[in-house]
N, C-alpha and C. Protein backbone atom coordinates (compact mmCIF):
# COMPACT_ATOMS: atom_id res chain seq x y z
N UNK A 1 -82.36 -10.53 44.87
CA UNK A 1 -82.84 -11.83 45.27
C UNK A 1 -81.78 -12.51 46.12
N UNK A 2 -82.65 -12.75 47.54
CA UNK A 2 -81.14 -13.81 48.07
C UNK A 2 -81.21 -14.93 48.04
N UNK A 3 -80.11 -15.54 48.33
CA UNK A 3 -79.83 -17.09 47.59
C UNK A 3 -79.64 -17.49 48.99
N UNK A 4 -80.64 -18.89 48.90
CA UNK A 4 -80.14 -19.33 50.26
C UNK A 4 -79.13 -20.35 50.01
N UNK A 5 -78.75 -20.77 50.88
CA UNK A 5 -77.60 -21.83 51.71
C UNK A 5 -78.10 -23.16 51.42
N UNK A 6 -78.09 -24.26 50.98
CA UNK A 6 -78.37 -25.38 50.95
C UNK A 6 -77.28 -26.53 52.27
N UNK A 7 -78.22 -26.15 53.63
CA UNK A 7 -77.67 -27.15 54.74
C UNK A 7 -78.09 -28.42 54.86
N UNK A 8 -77.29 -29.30 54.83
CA UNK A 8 -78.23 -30.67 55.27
C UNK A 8 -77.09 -31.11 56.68
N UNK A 9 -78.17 -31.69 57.75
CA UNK A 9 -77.78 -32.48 58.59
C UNK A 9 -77.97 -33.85 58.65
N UNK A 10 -76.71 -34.47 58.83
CA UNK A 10 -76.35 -35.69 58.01
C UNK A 10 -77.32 -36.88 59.09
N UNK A 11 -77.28 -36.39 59.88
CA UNK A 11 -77.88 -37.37 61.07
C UNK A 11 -79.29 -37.11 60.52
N UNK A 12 -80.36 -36.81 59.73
CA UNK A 12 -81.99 -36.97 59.54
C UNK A 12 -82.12 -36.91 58.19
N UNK A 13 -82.82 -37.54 57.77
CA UNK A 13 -83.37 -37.57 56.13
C UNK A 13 -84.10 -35.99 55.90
N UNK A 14 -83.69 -35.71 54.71
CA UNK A 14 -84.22 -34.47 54.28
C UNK A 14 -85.99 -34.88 54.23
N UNK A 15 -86.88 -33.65 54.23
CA UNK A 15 -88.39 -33.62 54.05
C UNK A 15 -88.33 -34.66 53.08
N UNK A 16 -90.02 -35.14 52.57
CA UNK A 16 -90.05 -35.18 51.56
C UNK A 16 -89.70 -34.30 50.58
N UNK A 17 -89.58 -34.41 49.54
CA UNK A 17 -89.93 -33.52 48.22
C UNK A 17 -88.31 -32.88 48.06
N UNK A 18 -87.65 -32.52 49.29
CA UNK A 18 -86.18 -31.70 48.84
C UNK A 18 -85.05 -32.34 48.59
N UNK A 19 -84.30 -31.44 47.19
CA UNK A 19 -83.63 -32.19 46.88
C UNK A 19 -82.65 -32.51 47.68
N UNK A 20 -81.95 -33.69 47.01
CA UNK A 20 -80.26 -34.21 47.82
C UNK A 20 -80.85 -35.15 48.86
N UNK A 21 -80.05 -36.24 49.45
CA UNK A 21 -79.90 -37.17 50.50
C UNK A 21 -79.04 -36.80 51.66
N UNK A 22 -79.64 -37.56 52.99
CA UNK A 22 -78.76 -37.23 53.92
C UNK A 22 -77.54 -37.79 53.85
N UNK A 23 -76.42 -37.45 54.08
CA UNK A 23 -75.42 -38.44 54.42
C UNK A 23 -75.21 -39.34 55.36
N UNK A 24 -75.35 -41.06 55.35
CA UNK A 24 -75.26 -41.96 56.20
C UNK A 24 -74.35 -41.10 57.19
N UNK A 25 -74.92 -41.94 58.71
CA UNK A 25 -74.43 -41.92 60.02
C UNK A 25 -73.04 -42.20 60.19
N UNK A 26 -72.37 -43.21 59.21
CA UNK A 26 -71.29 -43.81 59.42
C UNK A 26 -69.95 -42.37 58.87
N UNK A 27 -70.44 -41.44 58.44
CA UNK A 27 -69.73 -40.48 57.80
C UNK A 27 -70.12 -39.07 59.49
N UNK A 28 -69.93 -39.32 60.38
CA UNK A 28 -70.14 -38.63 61.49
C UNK A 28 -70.91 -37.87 61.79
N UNK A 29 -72.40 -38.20 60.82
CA UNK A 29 -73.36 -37.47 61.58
C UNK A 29 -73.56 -35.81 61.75
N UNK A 30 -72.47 -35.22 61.31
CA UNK A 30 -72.33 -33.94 61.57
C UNK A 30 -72.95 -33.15 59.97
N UNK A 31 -72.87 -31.82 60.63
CA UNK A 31 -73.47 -31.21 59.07
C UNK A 31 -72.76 -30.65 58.02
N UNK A 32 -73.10 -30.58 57.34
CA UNK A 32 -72.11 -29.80 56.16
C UNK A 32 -73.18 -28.81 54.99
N UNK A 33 -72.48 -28.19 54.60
CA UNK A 33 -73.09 -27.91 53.18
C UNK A 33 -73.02 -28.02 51.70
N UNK A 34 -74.14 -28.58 51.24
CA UNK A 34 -74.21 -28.74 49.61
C UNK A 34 -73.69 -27.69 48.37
N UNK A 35 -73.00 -27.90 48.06
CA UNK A 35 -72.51 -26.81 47.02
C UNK A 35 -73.93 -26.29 45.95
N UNK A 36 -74.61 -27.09 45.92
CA UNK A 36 -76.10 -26.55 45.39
C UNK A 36 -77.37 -27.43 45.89
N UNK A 37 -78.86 -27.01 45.71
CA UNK A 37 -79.78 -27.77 46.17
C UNK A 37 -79.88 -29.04 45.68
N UNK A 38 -79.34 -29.41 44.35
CA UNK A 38 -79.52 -30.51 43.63
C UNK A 38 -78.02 -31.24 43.86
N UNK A 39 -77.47 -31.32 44.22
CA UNK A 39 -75.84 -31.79 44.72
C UNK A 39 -76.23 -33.17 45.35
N UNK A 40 -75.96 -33.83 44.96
CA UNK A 40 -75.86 -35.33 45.77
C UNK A 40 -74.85 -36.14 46.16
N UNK A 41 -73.85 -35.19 46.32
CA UNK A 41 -72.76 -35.36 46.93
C UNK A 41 -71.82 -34.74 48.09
N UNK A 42 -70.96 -35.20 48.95
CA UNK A 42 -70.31 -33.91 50.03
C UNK A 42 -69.11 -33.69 49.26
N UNK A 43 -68.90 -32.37 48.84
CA UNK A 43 -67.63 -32.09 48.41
C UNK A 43 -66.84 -31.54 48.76
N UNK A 44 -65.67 -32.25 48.91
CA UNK A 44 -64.14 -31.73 49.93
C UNK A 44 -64.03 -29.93 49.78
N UNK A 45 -64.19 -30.03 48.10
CA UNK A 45 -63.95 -28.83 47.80
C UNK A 45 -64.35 -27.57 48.47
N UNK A 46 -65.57 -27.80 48.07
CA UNK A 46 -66.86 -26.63 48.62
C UNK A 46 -67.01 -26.68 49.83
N UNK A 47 -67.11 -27.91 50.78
CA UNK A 47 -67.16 -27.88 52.40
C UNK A 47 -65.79 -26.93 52.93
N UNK A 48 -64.63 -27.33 52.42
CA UNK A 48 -63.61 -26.50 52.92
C UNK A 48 -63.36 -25.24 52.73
N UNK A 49 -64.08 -24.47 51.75
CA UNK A 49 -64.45 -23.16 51.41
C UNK A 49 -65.33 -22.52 52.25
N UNK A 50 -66.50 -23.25 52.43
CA UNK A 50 -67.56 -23.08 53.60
C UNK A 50 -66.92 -22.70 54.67
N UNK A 51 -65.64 -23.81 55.25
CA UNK A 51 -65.47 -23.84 57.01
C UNK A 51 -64.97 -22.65 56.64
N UNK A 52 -63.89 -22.64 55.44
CA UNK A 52 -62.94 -21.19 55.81
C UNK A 52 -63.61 -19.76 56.01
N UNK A 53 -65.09 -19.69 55.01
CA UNK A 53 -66.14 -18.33 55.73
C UNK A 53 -66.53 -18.74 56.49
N UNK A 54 -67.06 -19.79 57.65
CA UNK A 54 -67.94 -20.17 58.65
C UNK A 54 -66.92 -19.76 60.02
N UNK A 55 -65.60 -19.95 59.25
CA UNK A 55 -64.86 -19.51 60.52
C UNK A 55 -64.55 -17.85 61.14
N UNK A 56 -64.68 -17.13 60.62
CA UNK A 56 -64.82 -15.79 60.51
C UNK A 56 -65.92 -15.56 61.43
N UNK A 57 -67.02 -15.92 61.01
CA UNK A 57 -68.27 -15.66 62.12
C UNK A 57 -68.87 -16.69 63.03
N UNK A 58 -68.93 -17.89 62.63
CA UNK A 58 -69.09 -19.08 63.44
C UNK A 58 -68.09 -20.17 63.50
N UNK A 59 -67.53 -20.05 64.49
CA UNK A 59 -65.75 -21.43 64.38
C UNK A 59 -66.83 -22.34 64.54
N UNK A 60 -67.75 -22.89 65.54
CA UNK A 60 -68.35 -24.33 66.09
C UNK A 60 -68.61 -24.34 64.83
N UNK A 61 -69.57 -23.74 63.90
CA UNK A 61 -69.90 -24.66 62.63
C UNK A 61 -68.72 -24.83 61.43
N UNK A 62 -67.97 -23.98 61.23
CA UNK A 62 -66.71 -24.20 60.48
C UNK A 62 -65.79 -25.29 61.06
N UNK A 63 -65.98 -25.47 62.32
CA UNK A 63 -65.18 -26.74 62.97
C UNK A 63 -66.33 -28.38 62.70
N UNK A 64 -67.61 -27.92 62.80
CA UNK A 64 -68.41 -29.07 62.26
C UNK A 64 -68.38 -29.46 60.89
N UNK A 65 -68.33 -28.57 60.09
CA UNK A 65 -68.01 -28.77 58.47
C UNK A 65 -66.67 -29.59 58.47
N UNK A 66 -65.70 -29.39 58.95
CA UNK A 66 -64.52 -29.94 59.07
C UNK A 66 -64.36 -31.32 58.97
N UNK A 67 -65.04 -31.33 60.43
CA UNK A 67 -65.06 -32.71 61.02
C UNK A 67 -66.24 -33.72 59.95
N UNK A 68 -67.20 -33.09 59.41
CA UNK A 68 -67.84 -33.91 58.93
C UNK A 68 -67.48 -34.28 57.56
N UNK A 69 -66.63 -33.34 56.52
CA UNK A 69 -65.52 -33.54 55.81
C UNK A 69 -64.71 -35.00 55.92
N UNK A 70 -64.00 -34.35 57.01
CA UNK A 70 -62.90 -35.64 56.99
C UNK A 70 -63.09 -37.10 57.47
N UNK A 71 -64.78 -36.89 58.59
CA UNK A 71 -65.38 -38.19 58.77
C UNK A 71 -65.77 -38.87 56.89
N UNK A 72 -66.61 -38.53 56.43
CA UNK A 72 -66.94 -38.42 55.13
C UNK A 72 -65.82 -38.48 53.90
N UNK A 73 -64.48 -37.87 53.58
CA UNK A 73 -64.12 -37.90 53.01
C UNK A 73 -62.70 -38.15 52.91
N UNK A 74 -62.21 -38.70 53.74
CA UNK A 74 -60.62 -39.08 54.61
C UNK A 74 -60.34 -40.52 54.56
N UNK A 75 -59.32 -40.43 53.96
CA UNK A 75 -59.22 -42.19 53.59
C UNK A 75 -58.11 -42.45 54.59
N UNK A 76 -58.44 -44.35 54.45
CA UNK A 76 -57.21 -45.15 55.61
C UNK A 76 -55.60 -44.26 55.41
N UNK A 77 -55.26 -44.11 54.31
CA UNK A 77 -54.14 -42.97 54.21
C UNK A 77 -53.97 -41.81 54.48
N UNK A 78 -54.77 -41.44 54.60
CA UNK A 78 -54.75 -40.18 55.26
C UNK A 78 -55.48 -39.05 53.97
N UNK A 79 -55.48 -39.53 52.64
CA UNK A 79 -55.57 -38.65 51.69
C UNK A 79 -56.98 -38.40 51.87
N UNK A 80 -57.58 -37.17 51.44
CA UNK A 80 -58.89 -36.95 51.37
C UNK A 80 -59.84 -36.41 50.03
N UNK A 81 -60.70 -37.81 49.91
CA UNK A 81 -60.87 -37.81 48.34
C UNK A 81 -61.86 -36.22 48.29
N UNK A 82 -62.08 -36.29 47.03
CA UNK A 82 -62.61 -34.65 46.65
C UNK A 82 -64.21 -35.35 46.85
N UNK A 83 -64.50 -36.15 46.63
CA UNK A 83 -66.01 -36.13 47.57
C UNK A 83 -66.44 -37.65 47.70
N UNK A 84 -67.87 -37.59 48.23
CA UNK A 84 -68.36 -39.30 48.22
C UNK A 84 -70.00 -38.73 47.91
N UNK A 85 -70.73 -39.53 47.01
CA UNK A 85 -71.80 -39.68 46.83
C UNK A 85 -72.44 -39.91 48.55
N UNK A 86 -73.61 -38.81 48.28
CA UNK A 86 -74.68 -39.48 49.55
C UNK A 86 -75.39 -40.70 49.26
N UNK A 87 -75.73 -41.10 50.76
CA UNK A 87 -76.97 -42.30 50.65
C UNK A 87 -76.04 -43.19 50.24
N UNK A 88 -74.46 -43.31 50.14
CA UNK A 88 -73.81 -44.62 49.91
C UNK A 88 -73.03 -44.81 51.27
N UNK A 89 -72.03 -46.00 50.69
CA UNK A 89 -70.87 -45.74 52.05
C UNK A 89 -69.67 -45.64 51.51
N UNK A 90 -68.57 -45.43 52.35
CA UNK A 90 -67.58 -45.57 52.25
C UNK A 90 -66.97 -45.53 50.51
N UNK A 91 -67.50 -46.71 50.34
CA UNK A 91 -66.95 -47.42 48.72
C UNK A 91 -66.94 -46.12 47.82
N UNK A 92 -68.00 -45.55 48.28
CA UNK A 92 -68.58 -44.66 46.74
C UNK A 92 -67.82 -42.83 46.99
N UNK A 93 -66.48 -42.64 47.88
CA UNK A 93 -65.44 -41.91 47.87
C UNK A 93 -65.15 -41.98 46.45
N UNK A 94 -64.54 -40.36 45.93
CA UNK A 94 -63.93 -40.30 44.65
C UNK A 94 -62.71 -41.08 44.28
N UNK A 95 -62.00 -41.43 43.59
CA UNK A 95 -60.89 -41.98 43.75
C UNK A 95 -59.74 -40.46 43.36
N UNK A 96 -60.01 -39.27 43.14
CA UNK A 96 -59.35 -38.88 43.01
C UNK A 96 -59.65 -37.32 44.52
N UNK A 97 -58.31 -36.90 44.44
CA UNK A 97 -58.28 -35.54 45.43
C UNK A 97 -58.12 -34.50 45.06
N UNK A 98 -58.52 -33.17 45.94
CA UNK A 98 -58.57 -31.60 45.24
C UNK A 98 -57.52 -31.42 46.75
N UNK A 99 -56.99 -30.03 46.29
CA UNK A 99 -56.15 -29.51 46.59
C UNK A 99 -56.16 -29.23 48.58
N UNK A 100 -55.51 -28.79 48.98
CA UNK A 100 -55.22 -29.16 50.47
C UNK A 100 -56.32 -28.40 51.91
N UNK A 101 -57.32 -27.75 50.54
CA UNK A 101 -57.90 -26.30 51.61
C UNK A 101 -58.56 -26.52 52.82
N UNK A 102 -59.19 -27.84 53.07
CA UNK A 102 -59.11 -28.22 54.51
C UNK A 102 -58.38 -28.36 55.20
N UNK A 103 -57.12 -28.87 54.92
CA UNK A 103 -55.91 -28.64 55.99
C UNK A 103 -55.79 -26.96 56.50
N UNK A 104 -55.56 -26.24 54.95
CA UNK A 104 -55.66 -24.97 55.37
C UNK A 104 -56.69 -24.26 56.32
N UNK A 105 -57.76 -24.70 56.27
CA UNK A 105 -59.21 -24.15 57.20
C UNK A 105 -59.11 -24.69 58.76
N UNK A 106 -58.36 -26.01 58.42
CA UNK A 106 -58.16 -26.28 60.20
C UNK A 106 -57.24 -25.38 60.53
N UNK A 107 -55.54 -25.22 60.04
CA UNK A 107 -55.01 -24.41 60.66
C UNK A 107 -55.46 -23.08 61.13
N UNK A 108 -56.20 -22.59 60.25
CA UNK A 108 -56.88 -21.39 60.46
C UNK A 108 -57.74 -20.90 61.89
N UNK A 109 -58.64 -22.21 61.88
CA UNK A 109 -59.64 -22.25 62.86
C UNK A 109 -58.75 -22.26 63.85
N UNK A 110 -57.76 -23.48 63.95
CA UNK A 110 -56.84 -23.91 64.86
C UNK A 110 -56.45 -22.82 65.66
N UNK A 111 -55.60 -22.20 64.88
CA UNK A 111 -54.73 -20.48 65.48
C UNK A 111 -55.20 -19.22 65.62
N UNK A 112 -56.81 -19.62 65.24
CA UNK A 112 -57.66 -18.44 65.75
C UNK A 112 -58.17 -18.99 67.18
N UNK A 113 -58.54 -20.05 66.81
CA UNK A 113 -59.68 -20.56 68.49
C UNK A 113 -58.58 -21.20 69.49
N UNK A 114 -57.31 -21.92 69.03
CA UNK A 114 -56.82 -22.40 69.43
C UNK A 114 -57.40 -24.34 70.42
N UNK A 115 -56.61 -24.79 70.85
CA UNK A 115 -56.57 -26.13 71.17
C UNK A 115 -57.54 -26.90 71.03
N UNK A 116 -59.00 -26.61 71.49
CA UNK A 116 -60.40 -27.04 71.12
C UNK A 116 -60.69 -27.72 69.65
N UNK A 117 -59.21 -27.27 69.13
CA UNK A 117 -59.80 -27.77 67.42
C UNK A 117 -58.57 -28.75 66.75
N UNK A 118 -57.71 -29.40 67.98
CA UNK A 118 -56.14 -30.00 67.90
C UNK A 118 -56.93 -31.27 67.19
N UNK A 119 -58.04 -31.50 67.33
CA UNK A 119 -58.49 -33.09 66.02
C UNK A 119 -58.77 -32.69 65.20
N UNK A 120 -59.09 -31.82 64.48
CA UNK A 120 -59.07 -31.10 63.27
C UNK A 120 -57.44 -30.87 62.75
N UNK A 121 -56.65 -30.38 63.40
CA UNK A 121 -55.05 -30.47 63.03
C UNK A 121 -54.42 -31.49 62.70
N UNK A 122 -54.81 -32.57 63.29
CA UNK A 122 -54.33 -33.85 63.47
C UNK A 122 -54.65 -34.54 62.05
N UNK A 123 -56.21 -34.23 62.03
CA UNK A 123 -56.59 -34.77 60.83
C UNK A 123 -55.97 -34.51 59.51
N UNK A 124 -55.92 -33.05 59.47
CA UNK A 124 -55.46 -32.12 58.50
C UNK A 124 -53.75 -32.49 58.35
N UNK A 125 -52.79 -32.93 59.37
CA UNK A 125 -51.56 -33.44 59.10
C UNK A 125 -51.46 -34.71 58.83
N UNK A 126 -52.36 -35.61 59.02
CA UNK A 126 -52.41 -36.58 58.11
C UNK A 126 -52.67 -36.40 56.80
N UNK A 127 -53.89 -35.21 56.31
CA UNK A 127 -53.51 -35.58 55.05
C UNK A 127 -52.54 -35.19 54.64
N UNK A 128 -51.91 -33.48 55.07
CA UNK A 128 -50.54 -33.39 54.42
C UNK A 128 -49.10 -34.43 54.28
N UNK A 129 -49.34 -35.33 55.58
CA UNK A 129 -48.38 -36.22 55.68
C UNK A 129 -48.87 -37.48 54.03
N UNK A 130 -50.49 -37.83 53.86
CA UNK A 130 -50.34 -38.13 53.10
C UNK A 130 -50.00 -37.75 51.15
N UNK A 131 -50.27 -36.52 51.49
CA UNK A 131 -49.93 -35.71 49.95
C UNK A 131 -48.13 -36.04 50.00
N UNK A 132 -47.85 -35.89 50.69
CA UNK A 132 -46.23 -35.69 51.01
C UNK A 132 -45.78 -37.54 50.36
N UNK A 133 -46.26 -38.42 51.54
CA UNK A 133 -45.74 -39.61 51.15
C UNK A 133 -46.51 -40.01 50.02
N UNK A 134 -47.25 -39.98 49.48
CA UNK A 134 -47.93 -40.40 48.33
C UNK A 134 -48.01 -40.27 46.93
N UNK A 135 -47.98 -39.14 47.06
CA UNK A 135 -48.09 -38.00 45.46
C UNK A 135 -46.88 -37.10 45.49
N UNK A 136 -45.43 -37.07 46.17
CA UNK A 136 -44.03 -36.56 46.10
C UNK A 136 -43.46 -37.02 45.76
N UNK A 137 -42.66 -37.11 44.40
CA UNK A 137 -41.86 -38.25 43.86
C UNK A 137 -40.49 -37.25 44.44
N UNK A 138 -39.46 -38.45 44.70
CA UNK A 138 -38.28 -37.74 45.37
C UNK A 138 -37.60 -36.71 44.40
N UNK A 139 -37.49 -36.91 43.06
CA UNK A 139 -36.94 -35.82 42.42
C UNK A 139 -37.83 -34.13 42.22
N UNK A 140 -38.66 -34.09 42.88
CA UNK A 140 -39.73 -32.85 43.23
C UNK A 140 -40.26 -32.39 43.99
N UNK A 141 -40.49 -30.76 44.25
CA UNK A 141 -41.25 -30.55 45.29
C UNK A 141 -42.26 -30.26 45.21
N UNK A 142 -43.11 -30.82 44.33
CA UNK A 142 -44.45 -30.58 43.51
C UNK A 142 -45.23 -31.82 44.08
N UNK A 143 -46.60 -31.75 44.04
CA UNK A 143 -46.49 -33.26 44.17
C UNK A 143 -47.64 -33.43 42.97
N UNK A 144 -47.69 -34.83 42.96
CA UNK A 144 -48.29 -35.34 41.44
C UNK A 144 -49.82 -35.62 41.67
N UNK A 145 -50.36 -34.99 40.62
CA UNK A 145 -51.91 -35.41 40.52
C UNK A 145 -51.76 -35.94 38.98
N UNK A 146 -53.11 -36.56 39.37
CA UNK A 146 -53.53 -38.08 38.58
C UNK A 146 -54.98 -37.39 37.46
N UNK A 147 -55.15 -36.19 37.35
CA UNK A 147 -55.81 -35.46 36.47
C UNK A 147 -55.98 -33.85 36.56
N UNK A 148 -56.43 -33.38 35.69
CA UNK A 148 -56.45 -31.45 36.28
C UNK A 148 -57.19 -31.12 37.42
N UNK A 149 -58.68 -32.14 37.53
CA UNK A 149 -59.59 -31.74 38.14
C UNK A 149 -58.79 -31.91 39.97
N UNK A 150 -57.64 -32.56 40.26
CA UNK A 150 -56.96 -32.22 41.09
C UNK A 150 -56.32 -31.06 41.40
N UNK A 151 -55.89 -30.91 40.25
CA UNK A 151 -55.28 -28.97 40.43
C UNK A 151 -55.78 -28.08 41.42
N UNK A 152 -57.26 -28.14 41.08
CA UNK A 152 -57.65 -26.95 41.56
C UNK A 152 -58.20 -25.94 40.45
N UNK A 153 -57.58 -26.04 39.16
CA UNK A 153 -57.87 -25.03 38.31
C UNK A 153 -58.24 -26.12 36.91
N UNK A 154 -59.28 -27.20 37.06
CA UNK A 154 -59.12 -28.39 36.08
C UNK A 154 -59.43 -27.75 34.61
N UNK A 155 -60.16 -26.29 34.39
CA UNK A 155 -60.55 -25.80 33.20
C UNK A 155 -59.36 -24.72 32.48
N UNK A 156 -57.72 -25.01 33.05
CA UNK A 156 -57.11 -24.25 32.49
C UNK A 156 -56.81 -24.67 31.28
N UNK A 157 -56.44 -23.77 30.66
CA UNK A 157 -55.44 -23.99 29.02
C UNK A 157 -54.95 -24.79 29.07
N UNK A 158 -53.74 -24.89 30.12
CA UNK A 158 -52.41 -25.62 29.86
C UNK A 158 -52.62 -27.34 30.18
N UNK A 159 -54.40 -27.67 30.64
CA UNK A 159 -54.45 -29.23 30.62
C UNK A 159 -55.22 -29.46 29.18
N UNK A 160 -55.25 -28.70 28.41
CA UNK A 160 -56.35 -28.89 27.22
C UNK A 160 -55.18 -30.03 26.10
N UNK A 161 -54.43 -29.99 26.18
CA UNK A 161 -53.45 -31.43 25.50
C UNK A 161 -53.92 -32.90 26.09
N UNK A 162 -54.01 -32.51 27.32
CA UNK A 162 -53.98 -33.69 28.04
C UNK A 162 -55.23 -34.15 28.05
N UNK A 163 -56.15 -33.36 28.20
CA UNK A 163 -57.92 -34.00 27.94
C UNK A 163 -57.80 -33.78 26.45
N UNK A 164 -57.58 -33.63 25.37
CA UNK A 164 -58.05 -33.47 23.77
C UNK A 164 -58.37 -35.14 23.69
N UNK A 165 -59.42 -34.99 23.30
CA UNK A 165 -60.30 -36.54 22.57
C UNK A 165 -60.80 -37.33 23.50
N UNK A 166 -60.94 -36.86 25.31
CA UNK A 166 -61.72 -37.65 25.92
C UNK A 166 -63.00 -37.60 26.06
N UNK A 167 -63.39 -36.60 24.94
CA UNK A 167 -64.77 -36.75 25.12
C UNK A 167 -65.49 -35.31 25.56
N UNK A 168 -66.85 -34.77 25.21
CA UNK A 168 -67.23 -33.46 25.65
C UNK A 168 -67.39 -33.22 27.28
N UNK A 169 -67.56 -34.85 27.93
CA UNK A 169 -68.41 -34.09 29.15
C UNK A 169 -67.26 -34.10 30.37
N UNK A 170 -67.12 -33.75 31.25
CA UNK A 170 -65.95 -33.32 32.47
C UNK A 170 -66.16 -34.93 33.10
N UNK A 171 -67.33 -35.53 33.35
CA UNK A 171 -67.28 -36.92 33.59
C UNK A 171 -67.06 -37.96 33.28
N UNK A 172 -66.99 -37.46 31.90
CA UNK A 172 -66.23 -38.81 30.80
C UNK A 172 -65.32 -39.16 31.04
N UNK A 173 -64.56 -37.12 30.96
CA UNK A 173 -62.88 -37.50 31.21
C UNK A 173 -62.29 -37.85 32.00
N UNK A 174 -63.15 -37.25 33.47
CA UNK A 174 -62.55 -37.96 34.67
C UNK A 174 -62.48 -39.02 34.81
N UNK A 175 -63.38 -39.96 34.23
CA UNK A 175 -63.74 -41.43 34.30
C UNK A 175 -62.73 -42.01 33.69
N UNK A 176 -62.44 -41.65 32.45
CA UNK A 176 -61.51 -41.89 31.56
C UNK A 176 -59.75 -41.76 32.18
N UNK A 177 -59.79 -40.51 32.24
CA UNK A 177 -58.08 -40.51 33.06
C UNK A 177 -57.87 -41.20 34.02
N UNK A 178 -59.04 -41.22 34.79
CA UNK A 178 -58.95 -41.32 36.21
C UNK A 178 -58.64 -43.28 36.15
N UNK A 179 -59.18 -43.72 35.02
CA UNK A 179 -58.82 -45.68 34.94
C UNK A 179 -57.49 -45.53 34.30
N UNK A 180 -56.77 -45.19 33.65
CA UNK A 180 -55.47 -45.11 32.89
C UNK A 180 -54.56 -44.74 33.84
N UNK A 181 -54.81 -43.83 35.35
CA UNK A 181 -53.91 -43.19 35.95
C UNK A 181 -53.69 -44.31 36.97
N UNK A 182 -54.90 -45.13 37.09
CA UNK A 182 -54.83 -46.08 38.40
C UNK A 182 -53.84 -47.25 37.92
């Protein structure tokens, strides 16, 4: 059985009847993909996974995923939250971030296609410039996240101290850490 792709283009309202919302205009219009049909959100995560296979066989759409990423999910700092609810604006960005793999997917695209994709770099060194000034405390070269689900790996062992008693569901806790960390 093959599994299709769940694409939405952010610039037109989906049919009736299918799931998920478009993503407002003000998030660049460009397309991306849903990590599932029922997803009602753009996620940093999964879009930057996307560009990095889209780039292999198609750079223009791995360079559109990009861009519609960081229109969508790129804050005045440069940091880029791990997603934003569709059908909202701005406001409704995560307050928290996943790990750097869009920066990584621009360079990629970058030094395969070369110059055509230097606003994608640009973008992508802002956020590293913001992981750097933001989340680097001077005594480390680590930089600091504000729950696991930043990691990258939020279901390991070694955060199970740190979530014990927030509760069964992954949204509780995020909700939960995520007000104590702010």
């Amino acid at each position: 059985r093959q599994r299709q792709m769940c694409i939405r283009d952010s610039a037109l309202s989906p049919p009736d009847g299918e799931n998920g919302v478009a993503a407002p205009g003000h998030f660049g219009g460009g397309r991306f993909h849903l990590p599932h049909a029922e997803a009602g959100r753009l996620s940093s995560w999964s879009s930057a996974y996307h560009a990095l296979a889209l780039a292999a066989f198609d750079p223009k759409r791995a360079a559109e995923e990009l861009r519609t990423l960081y229109a969508a999910c790129q804050l005045e700092d440069g940091l880029v939250a791990a997603g934003v609810e569709l059908g909202s604006g701005p406001e409704a960005r995560s307050p928290m971030i996943r790990p750097p793999v869009a920066a990584f997917a621009a360079a990629r695209l970058a030094r395969a296609h070369g110059d055509q994709y230097r606003p994608l770099l640009e973008a992508a060194t802002q956020q590293l410039d913001a992981i750097w000034g933001e989340r680097m405390p001077s005594d480390t070269n680590l930089p600091v996240i504000m729950h696991p689900f930043e990691s990258g790996t939020p279901d390991s062992p070694i955060f199970d101290d740190l979530v014990a008693g927030e509760g069964e569901e992954r949204e509780g806790e995020t909700a939960s850490l995520a007000r104590s960390a702010l």
